[in-house]
Protein backbone atom coordinates (compact mmCIF):
# COMPACT_ATOMS: atom_id res chain seq x y z
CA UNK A 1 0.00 0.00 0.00
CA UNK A 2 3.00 2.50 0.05
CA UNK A 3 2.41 3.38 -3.70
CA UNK A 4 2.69 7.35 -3.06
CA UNK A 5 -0.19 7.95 -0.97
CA UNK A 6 1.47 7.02 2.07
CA UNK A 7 4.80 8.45 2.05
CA UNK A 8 7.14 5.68 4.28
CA UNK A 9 8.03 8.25 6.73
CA UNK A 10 8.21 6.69 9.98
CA UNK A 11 5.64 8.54 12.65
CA UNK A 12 5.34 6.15 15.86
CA UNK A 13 2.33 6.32 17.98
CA UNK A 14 3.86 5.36 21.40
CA UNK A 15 1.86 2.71 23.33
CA UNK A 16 1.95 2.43 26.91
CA UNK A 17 -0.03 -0.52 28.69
CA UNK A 18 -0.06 -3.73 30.83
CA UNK A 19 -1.59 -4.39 33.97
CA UNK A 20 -4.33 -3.00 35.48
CA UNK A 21 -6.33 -1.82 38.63
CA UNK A 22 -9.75 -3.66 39.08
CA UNK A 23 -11.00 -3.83 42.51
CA UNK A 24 -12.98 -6.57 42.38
CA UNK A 25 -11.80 -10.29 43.63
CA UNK A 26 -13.97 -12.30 41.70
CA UNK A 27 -15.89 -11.18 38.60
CA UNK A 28 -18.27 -12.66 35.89
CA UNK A 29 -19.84 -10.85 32.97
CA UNK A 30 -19.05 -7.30 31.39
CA UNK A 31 -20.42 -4.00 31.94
CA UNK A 32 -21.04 -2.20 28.74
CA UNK A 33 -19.29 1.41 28.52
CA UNK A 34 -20.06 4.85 26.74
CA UNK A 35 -21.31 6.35 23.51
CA UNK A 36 -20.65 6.06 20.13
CA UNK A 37 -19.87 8.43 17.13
CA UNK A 38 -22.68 9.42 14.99
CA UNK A 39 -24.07 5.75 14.84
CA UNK A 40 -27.92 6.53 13.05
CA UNK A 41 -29.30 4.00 11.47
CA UNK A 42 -29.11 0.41 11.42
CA UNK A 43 -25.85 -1.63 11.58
CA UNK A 44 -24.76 -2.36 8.17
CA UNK A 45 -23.37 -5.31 7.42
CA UNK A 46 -20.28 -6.03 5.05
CA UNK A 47 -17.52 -3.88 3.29
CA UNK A 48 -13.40 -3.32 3.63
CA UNK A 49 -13.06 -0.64 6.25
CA UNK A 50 -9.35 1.13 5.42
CA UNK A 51 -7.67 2.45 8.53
CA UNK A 52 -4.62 4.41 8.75
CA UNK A 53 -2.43 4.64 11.42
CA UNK A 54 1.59 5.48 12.06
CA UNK A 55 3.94 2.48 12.16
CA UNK A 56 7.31 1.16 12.14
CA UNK A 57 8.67 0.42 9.12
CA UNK A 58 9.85 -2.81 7.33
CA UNK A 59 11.02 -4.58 10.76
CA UNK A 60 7.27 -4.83 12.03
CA UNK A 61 5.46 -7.49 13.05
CA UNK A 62 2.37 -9.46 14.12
CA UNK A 63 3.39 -11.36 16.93
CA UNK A 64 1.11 -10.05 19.66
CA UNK A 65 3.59 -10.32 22.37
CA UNK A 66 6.04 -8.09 20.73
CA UNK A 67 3.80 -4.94 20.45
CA UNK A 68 4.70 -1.63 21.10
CA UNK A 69 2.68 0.73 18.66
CA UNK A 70 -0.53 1.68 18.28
CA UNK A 71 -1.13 0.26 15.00
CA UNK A 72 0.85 -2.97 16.47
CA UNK A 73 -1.98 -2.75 19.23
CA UNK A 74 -4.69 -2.59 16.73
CA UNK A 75 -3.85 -5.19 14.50
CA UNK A 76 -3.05 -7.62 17.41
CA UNK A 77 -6.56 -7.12 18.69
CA UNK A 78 -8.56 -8.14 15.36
CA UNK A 79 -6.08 -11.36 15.48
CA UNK A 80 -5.89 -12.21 18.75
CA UNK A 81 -7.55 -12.18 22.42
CA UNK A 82 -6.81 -11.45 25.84
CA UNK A 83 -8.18 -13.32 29.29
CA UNK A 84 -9.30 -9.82 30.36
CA UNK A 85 -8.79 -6.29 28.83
CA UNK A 86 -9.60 -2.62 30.25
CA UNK A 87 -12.58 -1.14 30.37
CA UNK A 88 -13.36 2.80 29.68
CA UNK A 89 -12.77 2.89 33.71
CA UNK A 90 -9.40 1.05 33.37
CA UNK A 91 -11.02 -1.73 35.72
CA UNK A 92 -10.41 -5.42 34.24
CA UNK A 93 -13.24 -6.53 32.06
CA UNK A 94 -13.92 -10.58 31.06
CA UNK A 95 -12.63 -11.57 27.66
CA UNK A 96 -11.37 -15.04 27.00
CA UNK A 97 -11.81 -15.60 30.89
CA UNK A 98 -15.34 -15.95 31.47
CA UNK A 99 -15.01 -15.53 35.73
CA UNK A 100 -11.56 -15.69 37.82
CA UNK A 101 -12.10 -16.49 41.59
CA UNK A 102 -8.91 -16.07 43.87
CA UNK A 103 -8.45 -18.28 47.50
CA UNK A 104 -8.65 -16.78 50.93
CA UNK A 105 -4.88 -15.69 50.95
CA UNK A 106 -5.34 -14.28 47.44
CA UNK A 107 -1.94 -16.03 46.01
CA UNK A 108 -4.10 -18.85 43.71
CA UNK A 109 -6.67 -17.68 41.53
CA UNK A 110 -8.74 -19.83 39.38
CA UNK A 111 -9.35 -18.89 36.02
CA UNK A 112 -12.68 -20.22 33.74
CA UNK A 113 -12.29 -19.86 30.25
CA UNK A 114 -15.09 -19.02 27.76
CA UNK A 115 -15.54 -21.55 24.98
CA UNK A 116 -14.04 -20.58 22.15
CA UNK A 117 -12.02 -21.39 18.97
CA UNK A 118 -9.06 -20.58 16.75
CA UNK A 119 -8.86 -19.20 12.87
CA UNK A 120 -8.11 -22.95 12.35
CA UNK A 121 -11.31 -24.80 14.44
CA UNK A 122 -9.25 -25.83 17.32
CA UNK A 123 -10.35 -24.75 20.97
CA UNK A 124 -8.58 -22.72 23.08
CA UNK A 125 -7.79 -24.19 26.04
CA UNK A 126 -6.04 -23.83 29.38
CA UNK A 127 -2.52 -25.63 27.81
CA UNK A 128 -2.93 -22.51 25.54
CA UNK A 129 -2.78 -19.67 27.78
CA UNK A 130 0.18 -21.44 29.51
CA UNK A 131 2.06 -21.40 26.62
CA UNK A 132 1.24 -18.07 26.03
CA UNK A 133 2.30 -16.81 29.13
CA UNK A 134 5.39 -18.69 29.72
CA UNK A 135 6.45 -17.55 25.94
CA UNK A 136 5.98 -13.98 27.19
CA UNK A 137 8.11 -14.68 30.37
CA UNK A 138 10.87 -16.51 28.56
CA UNK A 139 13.79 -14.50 30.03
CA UNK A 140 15.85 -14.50 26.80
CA UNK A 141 13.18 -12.50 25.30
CA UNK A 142 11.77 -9.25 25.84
CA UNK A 143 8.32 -9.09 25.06
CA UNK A 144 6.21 -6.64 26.50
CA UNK A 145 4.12 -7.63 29.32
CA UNK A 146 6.79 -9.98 30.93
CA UNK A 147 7.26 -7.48 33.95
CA UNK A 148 3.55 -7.82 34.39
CA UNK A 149 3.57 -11.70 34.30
CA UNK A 150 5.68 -11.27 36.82
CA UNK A 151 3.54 -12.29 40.15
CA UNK A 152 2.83 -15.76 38.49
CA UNK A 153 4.71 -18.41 39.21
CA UNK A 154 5.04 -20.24 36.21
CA UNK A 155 5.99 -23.18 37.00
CA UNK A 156 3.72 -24.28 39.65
CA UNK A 157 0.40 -23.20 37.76
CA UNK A 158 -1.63 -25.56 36.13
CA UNK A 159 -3.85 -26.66 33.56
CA UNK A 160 -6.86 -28.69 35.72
CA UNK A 161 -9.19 -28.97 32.64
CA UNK A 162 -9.35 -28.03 28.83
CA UNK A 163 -10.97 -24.68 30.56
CA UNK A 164 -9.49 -24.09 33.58
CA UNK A 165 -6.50 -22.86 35.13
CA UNK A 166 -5.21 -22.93 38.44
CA UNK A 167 -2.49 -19.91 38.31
CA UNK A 168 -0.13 -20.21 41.64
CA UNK A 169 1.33 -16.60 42.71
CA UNK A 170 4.60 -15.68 44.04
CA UNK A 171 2.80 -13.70 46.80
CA UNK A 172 -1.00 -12.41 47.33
CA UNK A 173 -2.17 -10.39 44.77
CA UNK A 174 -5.79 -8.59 45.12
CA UNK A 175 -5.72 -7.41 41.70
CA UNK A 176 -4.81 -10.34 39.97
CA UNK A 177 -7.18 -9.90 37.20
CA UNK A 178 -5.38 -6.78 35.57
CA UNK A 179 -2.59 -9.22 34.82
CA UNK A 180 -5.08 -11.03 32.63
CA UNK A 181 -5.31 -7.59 31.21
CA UNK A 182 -1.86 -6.71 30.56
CA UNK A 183 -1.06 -4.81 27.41
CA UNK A 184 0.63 -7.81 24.90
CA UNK A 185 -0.40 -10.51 27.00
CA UNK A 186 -2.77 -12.06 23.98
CA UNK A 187 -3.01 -15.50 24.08
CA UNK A 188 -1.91 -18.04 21.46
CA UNK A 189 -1.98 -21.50 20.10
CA UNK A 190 0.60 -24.03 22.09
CA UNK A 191 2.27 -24.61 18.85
CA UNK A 192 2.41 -20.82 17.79
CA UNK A 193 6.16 -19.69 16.96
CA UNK A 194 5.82 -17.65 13.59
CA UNK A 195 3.88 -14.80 13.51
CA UNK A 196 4.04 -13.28 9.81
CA UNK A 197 3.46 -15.64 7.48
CA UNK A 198 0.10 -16.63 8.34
CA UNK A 199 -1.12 -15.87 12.20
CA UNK A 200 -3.75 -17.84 13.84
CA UNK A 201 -5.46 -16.24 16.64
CA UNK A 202 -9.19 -16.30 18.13
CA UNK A 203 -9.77 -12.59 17.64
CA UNK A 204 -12.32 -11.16 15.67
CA UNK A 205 -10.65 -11.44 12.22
CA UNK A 206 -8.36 -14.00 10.71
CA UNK A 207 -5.31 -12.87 8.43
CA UNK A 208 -5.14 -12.05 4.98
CA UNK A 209 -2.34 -10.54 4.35
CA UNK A 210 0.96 -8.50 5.55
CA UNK A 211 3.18 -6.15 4.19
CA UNK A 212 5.51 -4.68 6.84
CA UNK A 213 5.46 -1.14 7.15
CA UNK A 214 2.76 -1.02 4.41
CA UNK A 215 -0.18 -2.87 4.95
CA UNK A 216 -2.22 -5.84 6.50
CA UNK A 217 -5.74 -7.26 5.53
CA UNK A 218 -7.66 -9.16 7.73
CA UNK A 219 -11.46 -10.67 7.48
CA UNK A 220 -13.99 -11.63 9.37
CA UNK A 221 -14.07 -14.75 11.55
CA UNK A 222 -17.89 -15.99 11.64
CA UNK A 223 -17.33 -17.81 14.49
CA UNK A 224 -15.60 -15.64 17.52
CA UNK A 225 -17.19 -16.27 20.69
CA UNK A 226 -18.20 -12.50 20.85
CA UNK A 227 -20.12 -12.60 17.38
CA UNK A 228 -18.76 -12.15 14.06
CA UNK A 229 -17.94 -8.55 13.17
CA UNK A 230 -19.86 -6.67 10.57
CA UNK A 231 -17.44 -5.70 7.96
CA UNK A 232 -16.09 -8.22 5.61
CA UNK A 233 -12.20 -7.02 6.35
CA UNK A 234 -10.36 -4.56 7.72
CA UNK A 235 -7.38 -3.37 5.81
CA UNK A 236 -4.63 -1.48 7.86
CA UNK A 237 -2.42 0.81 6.14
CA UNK A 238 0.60 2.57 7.18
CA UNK A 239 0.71 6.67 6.98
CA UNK A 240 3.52 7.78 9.04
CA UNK A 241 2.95 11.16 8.61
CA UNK A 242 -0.30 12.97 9.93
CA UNK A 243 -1.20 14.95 6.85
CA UNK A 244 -0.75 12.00 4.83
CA UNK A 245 -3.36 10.12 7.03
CA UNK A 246 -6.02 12.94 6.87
CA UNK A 247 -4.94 13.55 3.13
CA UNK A 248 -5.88 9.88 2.57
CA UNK A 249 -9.40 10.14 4.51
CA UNK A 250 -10.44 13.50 2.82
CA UNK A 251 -9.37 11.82 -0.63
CA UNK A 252 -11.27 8.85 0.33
CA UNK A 253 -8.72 6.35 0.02
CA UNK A 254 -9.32 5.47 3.86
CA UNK A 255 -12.46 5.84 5.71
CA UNK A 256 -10.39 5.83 9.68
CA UNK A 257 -7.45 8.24 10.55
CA UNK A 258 -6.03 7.69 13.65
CA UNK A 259 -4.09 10.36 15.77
CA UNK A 260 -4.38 13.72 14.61
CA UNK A 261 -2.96 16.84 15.93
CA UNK A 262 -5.21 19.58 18.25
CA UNK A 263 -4.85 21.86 15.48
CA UNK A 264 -6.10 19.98 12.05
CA UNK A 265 -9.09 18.39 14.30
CA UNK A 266 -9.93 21.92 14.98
CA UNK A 267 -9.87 23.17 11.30
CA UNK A 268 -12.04 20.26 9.74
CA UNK A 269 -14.36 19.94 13.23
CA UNK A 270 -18.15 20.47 12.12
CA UNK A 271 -16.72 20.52 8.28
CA UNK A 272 -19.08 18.31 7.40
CA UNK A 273 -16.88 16.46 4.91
CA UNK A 274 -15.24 13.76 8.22
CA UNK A 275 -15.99 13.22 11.61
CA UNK A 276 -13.88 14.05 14.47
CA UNK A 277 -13.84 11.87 17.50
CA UNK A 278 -12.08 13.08 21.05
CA UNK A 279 -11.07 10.77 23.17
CA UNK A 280 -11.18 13.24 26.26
CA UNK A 281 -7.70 13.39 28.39
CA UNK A 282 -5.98 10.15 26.90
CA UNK A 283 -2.68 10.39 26.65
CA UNK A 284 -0.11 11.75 29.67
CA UNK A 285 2.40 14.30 27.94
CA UNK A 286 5.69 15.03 29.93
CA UNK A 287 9.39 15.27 30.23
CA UNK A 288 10.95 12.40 31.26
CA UNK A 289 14.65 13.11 33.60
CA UNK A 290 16.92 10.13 33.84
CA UNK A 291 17.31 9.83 37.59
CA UNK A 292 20.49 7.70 37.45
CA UNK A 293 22.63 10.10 35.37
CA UNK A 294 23.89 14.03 35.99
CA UNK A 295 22.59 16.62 36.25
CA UNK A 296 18.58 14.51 37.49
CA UNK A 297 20.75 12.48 40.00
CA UNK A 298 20.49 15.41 42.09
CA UNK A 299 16.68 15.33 43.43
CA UNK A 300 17.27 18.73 43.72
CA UNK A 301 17.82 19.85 40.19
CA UNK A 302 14.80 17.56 39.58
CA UNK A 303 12.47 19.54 41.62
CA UNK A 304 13.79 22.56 40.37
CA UNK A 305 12.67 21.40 36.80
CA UNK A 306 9.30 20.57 37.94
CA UNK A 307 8.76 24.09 39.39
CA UNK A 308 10.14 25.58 35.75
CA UNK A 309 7.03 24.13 33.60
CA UNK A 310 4.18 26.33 33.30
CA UNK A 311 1.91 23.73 32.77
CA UNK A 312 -1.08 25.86 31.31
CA UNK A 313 1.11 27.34 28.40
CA UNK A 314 1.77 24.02 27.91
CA UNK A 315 -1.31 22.44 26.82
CA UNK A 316 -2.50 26.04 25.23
CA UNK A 317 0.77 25.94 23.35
CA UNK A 318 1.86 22.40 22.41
CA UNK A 319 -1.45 20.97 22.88
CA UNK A 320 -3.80 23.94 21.13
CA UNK A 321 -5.56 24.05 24.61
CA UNK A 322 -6.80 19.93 23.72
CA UNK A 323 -6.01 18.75 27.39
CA UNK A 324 -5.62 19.46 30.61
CA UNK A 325 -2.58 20.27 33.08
CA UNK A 326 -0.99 17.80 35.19
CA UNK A 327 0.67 17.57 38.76
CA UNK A 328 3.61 15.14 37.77
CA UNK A 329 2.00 11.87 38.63
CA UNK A 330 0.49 9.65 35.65
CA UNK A 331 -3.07 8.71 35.89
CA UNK A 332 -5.35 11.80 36.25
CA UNK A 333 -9.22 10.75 36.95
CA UNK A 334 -8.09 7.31 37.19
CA UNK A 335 -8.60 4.99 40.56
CA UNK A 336 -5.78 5.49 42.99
CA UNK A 337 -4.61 8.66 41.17
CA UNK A 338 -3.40 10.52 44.14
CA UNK A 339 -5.58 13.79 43.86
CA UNK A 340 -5.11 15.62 47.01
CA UNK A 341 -2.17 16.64 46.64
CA UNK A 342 -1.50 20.50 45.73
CA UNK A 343 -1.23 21.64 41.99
CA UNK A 344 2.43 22.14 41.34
CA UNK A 345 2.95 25.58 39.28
CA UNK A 346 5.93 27.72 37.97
CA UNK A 347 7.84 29.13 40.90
CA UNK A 348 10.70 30.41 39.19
CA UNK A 349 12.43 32.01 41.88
CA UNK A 350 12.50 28.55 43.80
CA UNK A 351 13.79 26.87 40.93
CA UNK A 352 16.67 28.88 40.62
CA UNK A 353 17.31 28.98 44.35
CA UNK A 354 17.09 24.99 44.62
CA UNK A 355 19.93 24.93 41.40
CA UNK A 356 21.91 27.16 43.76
CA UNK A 357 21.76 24.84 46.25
CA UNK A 358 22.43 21.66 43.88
CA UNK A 359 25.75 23.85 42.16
CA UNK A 360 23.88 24.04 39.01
CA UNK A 361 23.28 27.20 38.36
CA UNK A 362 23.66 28.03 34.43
CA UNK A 363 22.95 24.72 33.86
CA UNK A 364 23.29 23.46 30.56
CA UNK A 365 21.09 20.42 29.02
CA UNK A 366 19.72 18.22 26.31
CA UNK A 367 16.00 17.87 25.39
CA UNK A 368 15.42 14.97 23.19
CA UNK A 369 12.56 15.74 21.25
CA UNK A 370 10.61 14.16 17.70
CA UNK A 371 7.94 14.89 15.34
CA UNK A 372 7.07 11.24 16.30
CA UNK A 373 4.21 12.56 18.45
CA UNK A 374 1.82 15.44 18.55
CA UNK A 375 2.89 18.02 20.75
CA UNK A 376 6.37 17.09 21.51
CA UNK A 377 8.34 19.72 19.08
CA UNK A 378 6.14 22.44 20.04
CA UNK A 379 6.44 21.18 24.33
CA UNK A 380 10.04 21.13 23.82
CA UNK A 381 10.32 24.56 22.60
CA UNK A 382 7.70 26.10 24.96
CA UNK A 383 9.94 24.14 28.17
CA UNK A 384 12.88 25.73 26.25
CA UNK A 385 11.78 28.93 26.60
CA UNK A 386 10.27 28.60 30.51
CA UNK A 387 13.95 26.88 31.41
CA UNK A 388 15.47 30.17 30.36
CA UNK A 389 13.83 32.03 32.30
CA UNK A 390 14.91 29.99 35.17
CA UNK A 391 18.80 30.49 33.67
CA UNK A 392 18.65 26.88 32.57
CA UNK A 393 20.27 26.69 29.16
CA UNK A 394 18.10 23.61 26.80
CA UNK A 395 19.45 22.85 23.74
CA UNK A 396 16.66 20.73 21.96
CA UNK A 397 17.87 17.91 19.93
CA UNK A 398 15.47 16.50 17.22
CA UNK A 399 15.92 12.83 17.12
CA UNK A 400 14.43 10.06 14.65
CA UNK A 401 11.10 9.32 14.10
CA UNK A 402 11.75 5.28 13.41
CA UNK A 403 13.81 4.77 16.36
CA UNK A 404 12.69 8.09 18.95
CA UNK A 405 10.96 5.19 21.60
CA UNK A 406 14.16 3.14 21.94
CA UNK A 407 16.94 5.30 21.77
CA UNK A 408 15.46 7.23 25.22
CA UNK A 409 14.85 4.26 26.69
CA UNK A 410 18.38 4.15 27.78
CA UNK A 411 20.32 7.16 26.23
CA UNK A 412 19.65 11.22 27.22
CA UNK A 413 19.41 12.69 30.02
CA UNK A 414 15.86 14.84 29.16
CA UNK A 415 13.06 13.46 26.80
CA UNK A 416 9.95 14.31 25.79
CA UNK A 417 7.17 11.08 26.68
CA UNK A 418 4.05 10.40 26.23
CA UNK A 419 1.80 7.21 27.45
CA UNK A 420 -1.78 6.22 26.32
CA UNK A 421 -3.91 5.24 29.04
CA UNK A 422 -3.77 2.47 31.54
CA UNK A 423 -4.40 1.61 35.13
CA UNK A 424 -2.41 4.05 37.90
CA UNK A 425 -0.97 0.08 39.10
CA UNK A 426 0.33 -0.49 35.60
CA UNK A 427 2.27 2.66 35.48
CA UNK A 428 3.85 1.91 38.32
CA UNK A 429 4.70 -1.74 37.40
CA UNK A 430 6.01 -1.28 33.54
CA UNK A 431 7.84 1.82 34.22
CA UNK A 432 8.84 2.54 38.44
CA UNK A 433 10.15 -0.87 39.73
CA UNK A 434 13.50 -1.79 39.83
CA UNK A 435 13.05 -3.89 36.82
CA UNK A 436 10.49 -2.74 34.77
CA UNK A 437 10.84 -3.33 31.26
CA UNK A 438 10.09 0.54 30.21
CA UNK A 439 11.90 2.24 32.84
CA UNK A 440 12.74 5.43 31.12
CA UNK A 441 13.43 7.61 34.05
CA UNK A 442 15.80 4.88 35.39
CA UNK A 443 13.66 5.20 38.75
CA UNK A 444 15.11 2.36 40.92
CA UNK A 445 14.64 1.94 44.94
CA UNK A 446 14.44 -1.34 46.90
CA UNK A 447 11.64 0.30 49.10
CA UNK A 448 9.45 1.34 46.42
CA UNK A 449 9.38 -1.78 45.07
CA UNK A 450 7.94 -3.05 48.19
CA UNK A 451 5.54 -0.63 48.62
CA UNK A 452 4.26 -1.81 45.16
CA UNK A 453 4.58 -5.40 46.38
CA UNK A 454 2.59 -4.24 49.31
CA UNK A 455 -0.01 -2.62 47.79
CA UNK A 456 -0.69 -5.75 45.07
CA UNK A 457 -0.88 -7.93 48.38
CA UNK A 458 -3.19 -5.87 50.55
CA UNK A 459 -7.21 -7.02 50.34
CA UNK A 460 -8.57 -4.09 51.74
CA UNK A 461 -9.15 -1.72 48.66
CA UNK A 462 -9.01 1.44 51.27
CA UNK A 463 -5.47 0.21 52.68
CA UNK A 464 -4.19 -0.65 49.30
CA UNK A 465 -5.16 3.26 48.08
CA UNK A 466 -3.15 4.32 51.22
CA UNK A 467 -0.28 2.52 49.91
CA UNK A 468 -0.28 4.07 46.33
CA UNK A 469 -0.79 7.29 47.87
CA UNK A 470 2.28 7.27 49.78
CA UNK A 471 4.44 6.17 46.33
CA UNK A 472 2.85 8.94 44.16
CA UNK A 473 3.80 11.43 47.43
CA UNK A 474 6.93 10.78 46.97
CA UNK A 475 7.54 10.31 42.97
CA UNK A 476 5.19 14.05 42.88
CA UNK A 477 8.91 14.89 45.20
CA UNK A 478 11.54 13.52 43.73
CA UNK A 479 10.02 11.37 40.76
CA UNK A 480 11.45 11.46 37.17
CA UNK A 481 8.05 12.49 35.28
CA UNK A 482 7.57 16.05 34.83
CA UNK A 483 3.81 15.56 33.83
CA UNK A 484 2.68 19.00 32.47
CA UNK A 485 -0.25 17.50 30.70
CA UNK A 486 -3.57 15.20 29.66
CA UNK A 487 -4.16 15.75 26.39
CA UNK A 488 -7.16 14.51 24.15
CA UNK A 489 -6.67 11.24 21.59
CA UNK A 490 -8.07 12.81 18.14
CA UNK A 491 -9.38 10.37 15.57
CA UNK A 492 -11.02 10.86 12.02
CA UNK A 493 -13.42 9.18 10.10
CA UNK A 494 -15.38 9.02 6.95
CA UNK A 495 -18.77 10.21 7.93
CA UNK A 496 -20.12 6.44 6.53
CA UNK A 497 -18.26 5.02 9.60
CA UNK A 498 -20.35 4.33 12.01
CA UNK A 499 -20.35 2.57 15.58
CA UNK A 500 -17.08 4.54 16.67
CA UNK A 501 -16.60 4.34 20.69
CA UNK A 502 -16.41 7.98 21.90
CA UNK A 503 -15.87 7.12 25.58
CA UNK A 504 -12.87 4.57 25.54
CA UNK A 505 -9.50 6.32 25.78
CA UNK A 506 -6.49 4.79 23.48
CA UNK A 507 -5.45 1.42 24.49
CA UNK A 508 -8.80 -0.07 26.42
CA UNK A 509 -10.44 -2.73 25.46
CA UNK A 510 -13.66 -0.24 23.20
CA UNK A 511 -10.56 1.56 21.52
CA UNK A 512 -9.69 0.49 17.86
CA UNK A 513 -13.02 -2.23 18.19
CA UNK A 514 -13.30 -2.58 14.23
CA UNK A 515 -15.56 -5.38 15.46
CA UNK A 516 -18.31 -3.40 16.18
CA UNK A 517 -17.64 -1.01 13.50
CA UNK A 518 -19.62 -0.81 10.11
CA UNK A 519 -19.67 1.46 6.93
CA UNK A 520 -23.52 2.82 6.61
C-alpha cells in the first residue's frame, strides 16, 4: 500500500499498557461502557473498512507479544484475544476468561475460560494460555508484558481442565485480574512460533495478508465467541505522517485516521466532509529526567525542573488548549490517582534557588525531542523557553522518528514522553520498579518496590489506596516524570463510519473495536 499515498516516513504512535487496577476479587460478565460516534441507522453489514495509522517500518510485526505501537496494538486485537482487557474505567473486564475467583490468601486464583475457537477450528484451552504466558516470560526474550507476568509463578500453575486454570502466585495479589489484562499478553496457540506468514489467533478477524510497514488485511471470523464482526475485512495501512493520514481520509482512500494533531481536528471539526472523535484526556504528555545520570541524580535539580514548567502554556501551546494540566503523577481521573495533593505551578524564583543549592546554576542540558508525536516539538520549545527564564540553558535535539521510543529508553538525560492510558498500578509496574521493562526515568529503589509489592498484596481496597498514595507522594517529590499535561486522543473518520466508541481512551479494550464497527 506505500504506492505514493502514504509516504514511508516513519511517525510512531507510542503505546503504553499492561496491567491493570480492578477492585474486584472475583468477577463474571461485562459491563457495557459509553457512547458512540454518529451511529444513526441500522448496523450495516459487510464492506473493507481502510484504517490508517503510524507504524514502524519494514522490521514490524504481528506477533502479539512483541507490540509496542498503536497500529501494532490494533492489529493484534482483530487477530488475537486477551483473558481480560480494560474497560473505559481502566477496571479489568472478562474476555477469553469468562469468571476468575482467587483463594482466601489471594496467592491462587482460578481462572474459567469461555468456549471458544481458533482461525483454524481448534479450541482454546487452558494448555494454551500457559504457553502463552510462559512464551511472554521466557527471560531471553523481551516481550512486552513480561514485567507484568511477573507475580505468576510459572511453574507451579496448572492446567486442571481443557478450561481451567489454576495460576499459583509468588505472593497475594488482590488485583490479579489486571494481569489477565496486561497490554501484549494475547493468548496463542501451544504450537504458535511464527507470527508473519500466516497468524492464527481467536480474535475477531483472521489474516489475509501482511506487508511490513505497508499494509495488513484481515477478514472476518464468523465464528468468535463474541459474534462475528460486521465488515467483511479490515485493511490497515501505514501513513507515518499525519497529513498524509487525513490527506488519505479527505481523498477517500481510507475511511479511519487515527491520531491527529489539536490543530487539524480543529480546522475540519463540524466541516461536514469527516468526523472528528475526542477521546477526552488520553494520553499523559511530559518530560521524562533520567534519575540515574547528571545533572537529574540530584533530586534537587529535579524539583527545580518541575517548578520551571508552566503547565497551562503548555497544553494552550503544544497541545492547542486539547487537554488538561498535570501535577507530575500519571493517571489523572483514574482509581488510585493521588488527587489531594497540591497543583504544582511555575515558581521560578525557587527553581533557581534549589539549582543554587544543587551547584547548578547556568545549567546546561539536552532535550530529546521528535515529530514522532503530537505536541512534543512544540512542548520542547515552549519548556525551552520557561527553562530560560529559570537560567537553565536547553538545547533541543530533534531525534528520529523510526527509532525516537528506543533510543530514550536508555540514552539522554531529558526526553519528551508520552503514554496512552492504563491503570495508575500499571504505570507503576512497567515503568517505576526496579526492573520494569520501560523504565525510562531509570527510577530504581528497593523500598518502592515493596511498597508496590505491598499494595498488590493488601485485600482491603481502602489500605491498598493508602499505599499508592504514599508512592505517588513521593515520585510528585523527587520522581522522574515532569507531567505538564492530559491531552485529548483525536481520531477521524469518513462520515459512513459508524459505531465509533467515543468514551474509551487509546489502548482499552472499546478503543480500535473494528468489530463493532460498520460502513452505513
Amino acid at each position: 500500500m506505500n504506492d505514493g499515498r502514504f509516504p514511508g516516513l516513519h511517525r510512531r504512535g507510542f503505546l503504553a499498557a499492561t496491567t491493570g487496577a480492578a477492585t474486584a476479587l472475583a468477577l463474571t460478565g461485562c459491563a457495557g461502557s459509553g457512547g458512540t460516534a454518529a451511529s444513526d441507522g441500522a448496523p450495516k453489514r459487510g464492506g473493507r473498512l481502510r484504517a490508517a495509522f503510524a507504524g514502524g517500518g519494514a522490521s514490524e510485526t504481528l506477533d502479539p507479544h512483541l507490540a509496542s505501537l498503536f497500529a501494532d496494538a490494533a492489529r493484534a486485537k482483530a487477530l488475537f484475544d486477551k483473558l481480560a482487557d480494560y474497560g473505559a474505567d481502566l477496571s479489568a473486564r472478562p474476555r477469553l476468561a469468562e469468571r476468575w475467583e482467587p483463594n482466601k490468601t489471594l496467592d491462587r486464583w482460578r481462572v474459567t475460560l469461555r468456549k471458544a475457537v481458533f482461525h483454524d477450528g481448534k479450541p482454546v484451552t487452558a494448555e494454551d494460555v500457559l504457553y502463552s504466558y510462559r512464551r511472554i516470560a521466557d527471560p531471553e526474550q523481551a516481550f512486552r508484558a513480561k514485567a507484568s507476568l511477573e507475580p505468576i509463578d510459572l511453574d507451579a500453575s496448572r492446567a486442571t481442565g481443557d478450561r481451567n486454570i489454576e495460576f499459583v502466585l509468588k505472593r497475594p495479589t488482590a488485583e490479579f485480574p489486571n494481569v489477565l489484562a496486561a497490554f501484549g499478553a494475547y493468548i496463542v496457540p501451544s504450537d504458535a512460533t511464527r507470527f508473519d506468514e500466516r497468524p492464527i489467533g481467536s480474535g475477531p478477524f483472521r489474516f489475509v495478508s501482511f506487508a511490513p510497514g505497508r499494509s495488513a488485511v484481515f477478514r472476518r471470523f464468523d465464528d468468535h465467541w463474541d459474534g462475528a464482526p460486521l465488515l467483511d475485512e479490515i485493511e490497515f495501512v501505514v501513513a507515518n505522517e499525519e497529513s498524509a493520514r487525513v490527506g488519505a481520509l479527505l481523498g477517500g482512500q481510507v475511511e479511519y485516521a487515527h491520531e491527529l494533531n489539536p490543530t487539524t481536528a480543529r480546522a475540519h471539526e463540524g466541516g461536514g466532509r469527516i468526523e472528528i472523535v475526542r477521546l477526552r484526556n488520553s494520553a499523559m504528555q511530559a518530560f521524562c529526567m533520567k534519575t540515574d545520570r547528571a545533572p537529574f541524580d540530584d533530586k534537587r535539580v529535579r524539583e527545580a525542573f518541575f517548578l520551571i514548567a508552566d503547565r497551562q502554556e503548555l497544553v494552550d501551546g503544544a497541545l492547542s488548549g486539547a487537554g488538561e494540566v498535570g501535577n507530575d503523577l500519571f493517571g489523572k481521573g483514574y482509581e488510585y490517582y493521588a488527587a489531594d495533593l497540591p497543583q504544582r505551578t511555575q515558581d521560578l524564583d525557587r527553581a533557581r534557588a534549589l539549582l543554587k543549592q544543587a551547584g547548578a546554576e547556568n545549567l546546561k542540558v539536552t532535550l530529546d525531542t521528535s515529530a514522532v508525536a503530537a505536541g512534543f516539538t512544540e512542548a520542547a520549545g515552549i519548556f525551552r523557553d520557561q527553562a530560560a527564564k529559570a537560567g537553565v540553558t536547553i538545547d533541543v535535539r530533534m531525534g528520529s522518528k523510526d527509532s525516537y521510543w528506543s533510543d530514550i529508553l536508555d540514552g539522554g538525560t531529558l526526553c519528551c514522553y508520552r503514554s496512552g492510558a492504563m491503570p495508575v498500578e500499571a504505570h507503576i509496574s512497567q515503568r517505576l520498579l526496579t526492573d520494569s521493562t520501560t523504565n525510562a526515568t531509570k527510577w530504581r529503589h528497593k523500598d518502592f518496590d515493596a511498597l508496590y509489592r505491598q499494595a498488590q498484596s493488601t485485600r482491603d481496597r481502602t489500605e491498598r489506596a493508602a499505599v499508592y498514595g504514599r508512592m505517588q507522594r513521593r515520585l510528585h517529590t523527587e520522581g522522574g516524570f515532569l507531567v505538564w499535561g492530559f491531552a485529548d486522543w483525536i481520531i477521524a473518520t469518513a462520515r459512513s463510519v459508524k459505531g465509533i466508541e467515543t468514551k474509551a481512551p487509546a489502548n482499552t479494550l472499546d478503543w480500535a473495536r473494528f468489530d463493532r464497527v460498520w460502513l452505513a
